[in-house]
C-alpha atoms as a PDB file:
ATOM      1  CA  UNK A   1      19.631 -32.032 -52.528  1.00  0.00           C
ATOM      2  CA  UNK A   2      20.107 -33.120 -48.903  1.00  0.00           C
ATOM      3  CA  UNK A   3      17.077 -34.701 -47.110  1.00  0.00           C
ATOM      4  CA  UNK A   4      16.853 -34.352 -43.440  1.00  0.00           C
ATOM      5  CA  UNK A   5      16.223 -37.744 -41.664  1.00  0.00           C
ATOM      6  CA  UNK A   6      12.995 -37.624 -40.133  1.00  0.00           C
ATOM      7  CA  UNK A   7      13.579 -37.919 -36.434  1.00  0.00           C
ATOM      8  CA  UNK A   8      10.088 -38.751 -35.438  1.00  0.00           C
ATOM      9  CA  UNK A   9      10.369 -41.728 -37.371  1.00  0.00           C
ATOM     10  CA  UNK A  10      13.757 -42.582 -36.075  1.00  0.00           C
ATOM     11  CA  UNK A  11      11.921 -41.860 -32.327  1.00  0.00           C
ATOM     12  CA  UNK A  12       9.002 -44.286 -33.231  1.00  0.00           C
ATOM     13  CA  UNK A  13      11.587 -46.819 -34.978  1.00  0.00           C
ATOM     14  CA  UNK A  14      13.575 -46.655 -31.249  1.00  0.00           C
ATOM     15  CA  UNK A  15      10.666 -47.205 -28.782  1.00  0.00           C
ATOM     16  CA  UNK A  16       8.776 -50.005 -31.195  1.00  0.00           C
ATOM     17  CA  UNK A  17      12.294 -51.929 -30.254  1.00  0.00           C
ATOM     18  CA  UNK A  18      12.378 -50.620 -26.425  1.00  0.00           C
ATOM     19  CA  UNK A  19       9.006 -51.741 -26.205  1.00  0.00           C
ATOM     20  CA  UNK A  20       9.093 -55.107 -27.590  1.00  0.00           C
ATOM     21  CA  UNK A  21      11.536 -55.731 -24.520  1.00  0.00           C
ATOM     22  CA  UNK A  22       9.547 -53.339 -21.806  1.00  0.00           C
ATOM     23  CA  UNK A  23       6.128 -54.477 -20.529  1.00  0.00           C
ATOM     24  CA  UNK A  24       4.174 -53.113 -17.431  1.00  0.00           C
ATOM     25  CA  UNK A  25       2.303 -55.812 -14.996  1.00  0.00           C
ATOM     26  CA  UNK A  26       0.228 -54.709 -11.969  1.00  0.00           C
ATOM     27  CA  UNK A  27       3.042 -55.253  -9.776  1.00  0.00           C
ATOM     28  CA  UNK A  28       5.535 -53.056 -11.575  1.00  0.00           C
ATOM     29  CA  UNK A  29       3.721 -50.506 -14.238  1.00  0.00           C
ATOM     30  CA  UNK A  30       5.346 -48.971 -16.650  1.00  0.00           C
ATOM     31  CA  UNK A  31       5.816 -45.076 -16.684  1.00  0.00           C
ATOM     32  CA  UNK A  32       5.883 -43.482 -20.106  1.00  0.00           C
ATOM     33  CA  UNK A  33       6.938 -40.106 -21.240  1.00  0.00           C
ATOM     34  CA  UNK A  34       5.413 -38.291 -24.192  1.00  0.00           C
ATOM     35  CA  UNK A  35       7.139 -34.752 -25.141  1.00  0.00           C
ATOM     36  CA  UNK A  36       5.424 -32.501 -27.565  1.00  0.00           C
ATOM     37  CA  UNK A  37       7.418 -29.003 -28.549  1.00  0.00           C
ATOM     38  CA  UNK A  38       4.614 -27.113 -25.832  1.00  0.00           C
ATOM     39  CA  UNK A  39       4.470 -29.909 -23.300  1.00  0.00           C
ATOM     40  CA  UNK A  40       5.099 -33.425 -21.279  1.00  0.00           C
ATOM     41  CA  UNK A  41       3.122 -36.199 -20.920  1.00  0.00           C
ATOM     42  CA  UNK A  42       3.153 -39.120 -18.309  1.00  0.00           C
ATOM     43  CA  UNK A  43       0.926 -42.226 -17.699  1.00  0.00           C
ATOM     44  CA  UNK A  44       1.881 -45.032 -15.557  1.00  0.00           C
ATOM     45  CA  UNK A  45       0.297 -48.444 -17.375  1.00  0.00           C
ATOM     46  CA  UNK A  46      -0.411 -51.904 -16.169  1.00  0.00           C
ATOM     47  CA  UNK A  47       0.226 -53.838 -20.069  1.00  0.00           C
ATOM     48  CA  UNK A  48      -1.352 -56.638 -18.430  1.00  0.00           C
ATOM     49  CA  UNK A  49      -4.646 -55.305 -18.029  1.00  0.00           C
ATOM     50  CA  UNK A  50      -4.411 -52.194 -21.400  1.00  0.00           C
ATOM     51  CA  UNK A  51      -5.232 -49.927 -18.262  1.00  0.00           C
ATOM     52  CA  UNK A  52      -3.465 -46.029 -17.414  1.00  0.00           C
ATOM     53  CA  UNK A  53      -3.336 -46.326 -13.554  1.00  0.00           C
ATOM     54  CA  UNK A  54      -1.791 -42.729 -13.339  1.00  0.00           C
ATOM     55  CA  UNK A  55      -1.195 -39.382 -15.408  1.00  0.00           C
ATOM     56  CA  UNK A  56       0.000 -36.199 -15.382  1.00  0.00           C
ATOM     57  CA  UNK A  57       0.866 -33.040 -18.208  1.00  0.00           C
ATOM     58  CA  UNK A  58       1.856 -30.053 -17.984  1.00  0.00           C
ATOM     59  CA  UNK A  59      -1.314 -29.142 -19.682  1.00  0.00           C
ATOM     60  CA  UNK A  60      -3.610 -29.702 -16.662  1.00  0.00           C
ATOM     61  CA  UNK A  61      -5.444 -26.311 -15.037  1.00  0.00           C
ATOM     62  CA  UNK A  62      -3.367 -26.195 -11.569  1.00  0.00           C
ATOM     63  CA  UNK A  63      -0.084 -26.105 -13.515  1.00  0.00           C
ATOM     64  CA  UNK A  64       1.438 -23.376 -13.828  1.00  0.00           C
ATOM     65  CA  UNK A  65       4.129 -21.560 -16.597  1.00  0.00           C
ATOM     66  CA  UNK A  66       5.080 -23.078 -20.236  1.00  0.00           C
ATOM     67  CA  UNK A  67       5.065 -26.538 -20.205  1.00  0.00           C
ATOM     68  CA  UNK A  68       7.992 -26.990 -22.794  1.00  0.00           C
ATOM     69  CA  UNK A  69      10.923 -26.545 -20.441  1.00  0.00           C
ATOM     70  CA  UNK A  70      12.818 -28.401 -18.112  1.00  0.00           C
ATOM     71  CA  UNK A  71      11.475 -27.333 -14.713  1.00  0.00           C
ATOM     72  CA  UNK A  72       7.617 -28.068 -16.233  1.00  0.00           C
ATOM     73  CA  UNK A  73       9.123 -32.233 -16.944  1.00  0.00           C
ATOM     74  CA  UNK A  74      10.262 -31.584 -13.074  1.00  0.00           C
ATOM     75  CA  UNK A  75       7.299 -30.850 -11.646  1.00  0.00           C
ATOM     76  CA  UNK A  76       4.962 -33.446 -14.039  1.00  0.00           C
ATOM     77  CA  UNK A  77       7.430 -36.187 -12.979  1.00  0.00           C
ATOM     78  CA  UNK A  78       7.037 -35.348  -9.524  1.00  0.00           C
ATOM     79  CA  UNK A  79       2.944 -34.959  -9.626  1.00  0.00           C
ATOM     80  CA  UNK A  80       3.221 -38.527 -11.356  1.00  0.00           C
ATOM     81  CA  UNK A  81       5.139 -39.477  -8.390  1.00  0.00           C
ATOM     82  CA  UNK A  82       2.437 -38.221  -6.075  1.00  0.00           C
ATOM     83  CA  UNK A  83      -0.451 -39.582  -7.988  1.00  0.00           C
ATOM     84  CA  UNK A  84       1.089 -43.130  -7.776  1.00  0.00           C
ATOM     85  CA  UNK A  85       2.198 -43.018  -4.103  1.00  0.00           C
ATOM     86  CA  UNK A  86      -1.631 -42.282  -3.172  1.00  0.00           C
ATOM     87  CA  UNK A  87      -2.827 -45.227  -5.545  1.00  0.00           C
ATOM     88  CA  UNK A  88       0.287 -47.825  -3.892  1.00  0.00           C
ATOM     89  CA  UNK A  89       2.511 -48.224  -6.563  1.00  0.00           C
ATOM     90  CA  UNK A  90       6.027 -47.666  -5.281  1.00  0.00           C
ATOM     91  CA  UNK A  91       7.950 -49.026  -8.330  1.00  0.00           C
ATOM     92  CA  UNK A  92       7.882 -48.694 -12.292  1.00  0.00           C
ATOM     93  CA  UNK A  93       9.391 -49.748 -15.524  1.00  0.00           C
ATOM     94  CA  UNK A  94      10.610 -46.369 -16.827  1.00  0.00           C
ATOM     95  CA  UNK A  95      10.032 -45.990 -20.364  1.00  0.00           C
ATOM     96  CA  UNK A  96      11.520 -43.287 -22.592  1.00  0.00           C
ATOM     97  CA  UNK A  97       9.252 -43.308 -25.707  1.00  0.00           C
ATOM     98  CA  UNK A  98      11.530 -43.167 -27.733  1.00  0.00           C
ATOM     99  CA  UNK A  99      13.437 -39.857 -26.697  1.00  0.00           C
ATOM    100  CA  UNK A 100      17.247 -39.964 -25.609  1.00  0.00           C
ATOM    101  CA  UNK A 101      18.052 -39.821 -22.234  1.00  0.00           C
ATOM    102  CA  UNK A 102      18.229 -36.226 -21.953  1.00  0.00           C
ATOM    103  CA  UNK A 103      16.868 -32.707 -20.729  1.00  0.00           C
ATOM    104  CA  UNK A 104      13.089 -32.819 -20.020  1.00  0.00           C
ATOM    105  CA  UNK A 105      13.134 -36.699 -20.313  1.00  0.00           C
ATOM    106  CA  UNK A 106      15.513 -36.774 -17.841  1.00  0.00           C
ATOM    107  CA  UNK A 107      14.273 -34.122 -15.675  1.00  0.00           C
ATOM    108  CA  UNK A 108      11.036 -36.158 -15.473  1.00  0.00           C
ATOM    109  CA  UNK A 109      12.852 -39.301 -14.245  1.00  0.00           C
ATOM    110  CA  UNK A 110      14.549 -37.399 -11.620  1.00  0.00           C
ATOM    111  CA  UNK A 111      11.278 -35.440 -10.815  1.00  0.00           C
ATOM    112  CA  UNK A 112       9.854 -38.780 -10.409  1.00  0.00           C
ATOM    113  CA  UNK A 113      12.329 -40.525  -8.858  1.00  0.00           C
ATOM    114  CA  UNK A 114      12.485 -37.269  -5.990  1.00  0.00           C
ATOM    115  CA  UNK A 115       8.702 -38.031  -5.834  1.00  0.00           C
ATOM    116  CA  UNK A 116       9.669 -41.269  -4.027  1.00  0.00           C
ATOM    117  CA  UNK A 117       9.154 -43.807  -7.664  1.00  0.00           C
ATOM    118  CA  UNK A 118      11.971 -46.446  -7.655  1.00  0.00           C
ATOM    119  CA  UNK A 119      13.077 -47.535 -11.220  1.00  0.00           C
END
């Protein structure tokens, strides 16, 4: 019998080694992406500190539509953006979690990056 590779594992086993190299400081946070089957997740964190400056889901009550797609990762990357440009925080370490550079990770980081975030 065949045994599927568990990917979540493989996901965890890839951003333990991103994130032994990626660290957040006040000056530069680090934005991080969390994608569930139903929705996206992002915080901005100072590593420094153990402190989430910013978030944003597609989960919260002025969003609107499934949160699962890629125009949802869109429009959470730019409220991220928003959130951050009202606290000061032009720049960020972007951090995947894991995921591969692709579809609603991606969208995010463009979302975020349209925002006016510089990574």
């Amino acid at each position: 019998m065949v045994k599927r590779p568990d990917t979540n594992a493989q996901r965890l086993k890839r951003h333990k080694r991103v994130r032994a190299k990626i660290s957040g400081t006040p000056e530069r946070p680090r934005l991080n992406v969390f994608r569930s089957k139903q929705n996206i997740y992002a915080q901005i964190i100072d590593d420094v500190n153990g402190v989430t400056l910013v978030s944003a889901s597609s989960l919260e009550k002025d969003f609107e539509g499934f949160g699962g797609n890629i125009e949802a990762a869109h429009k959470v990357g730019k409220t991220v953006a928003e959130r951050a440009k009202a606290k000061g925080i032009d720049t960020v370490v972007f951090d995947r979690g894991g995921y591969l550079y692709h579809g609603r990770v991606k969208s995010l980081a463009e979302g975020a990056r349209e925002g006016g975030l510089e990574f």
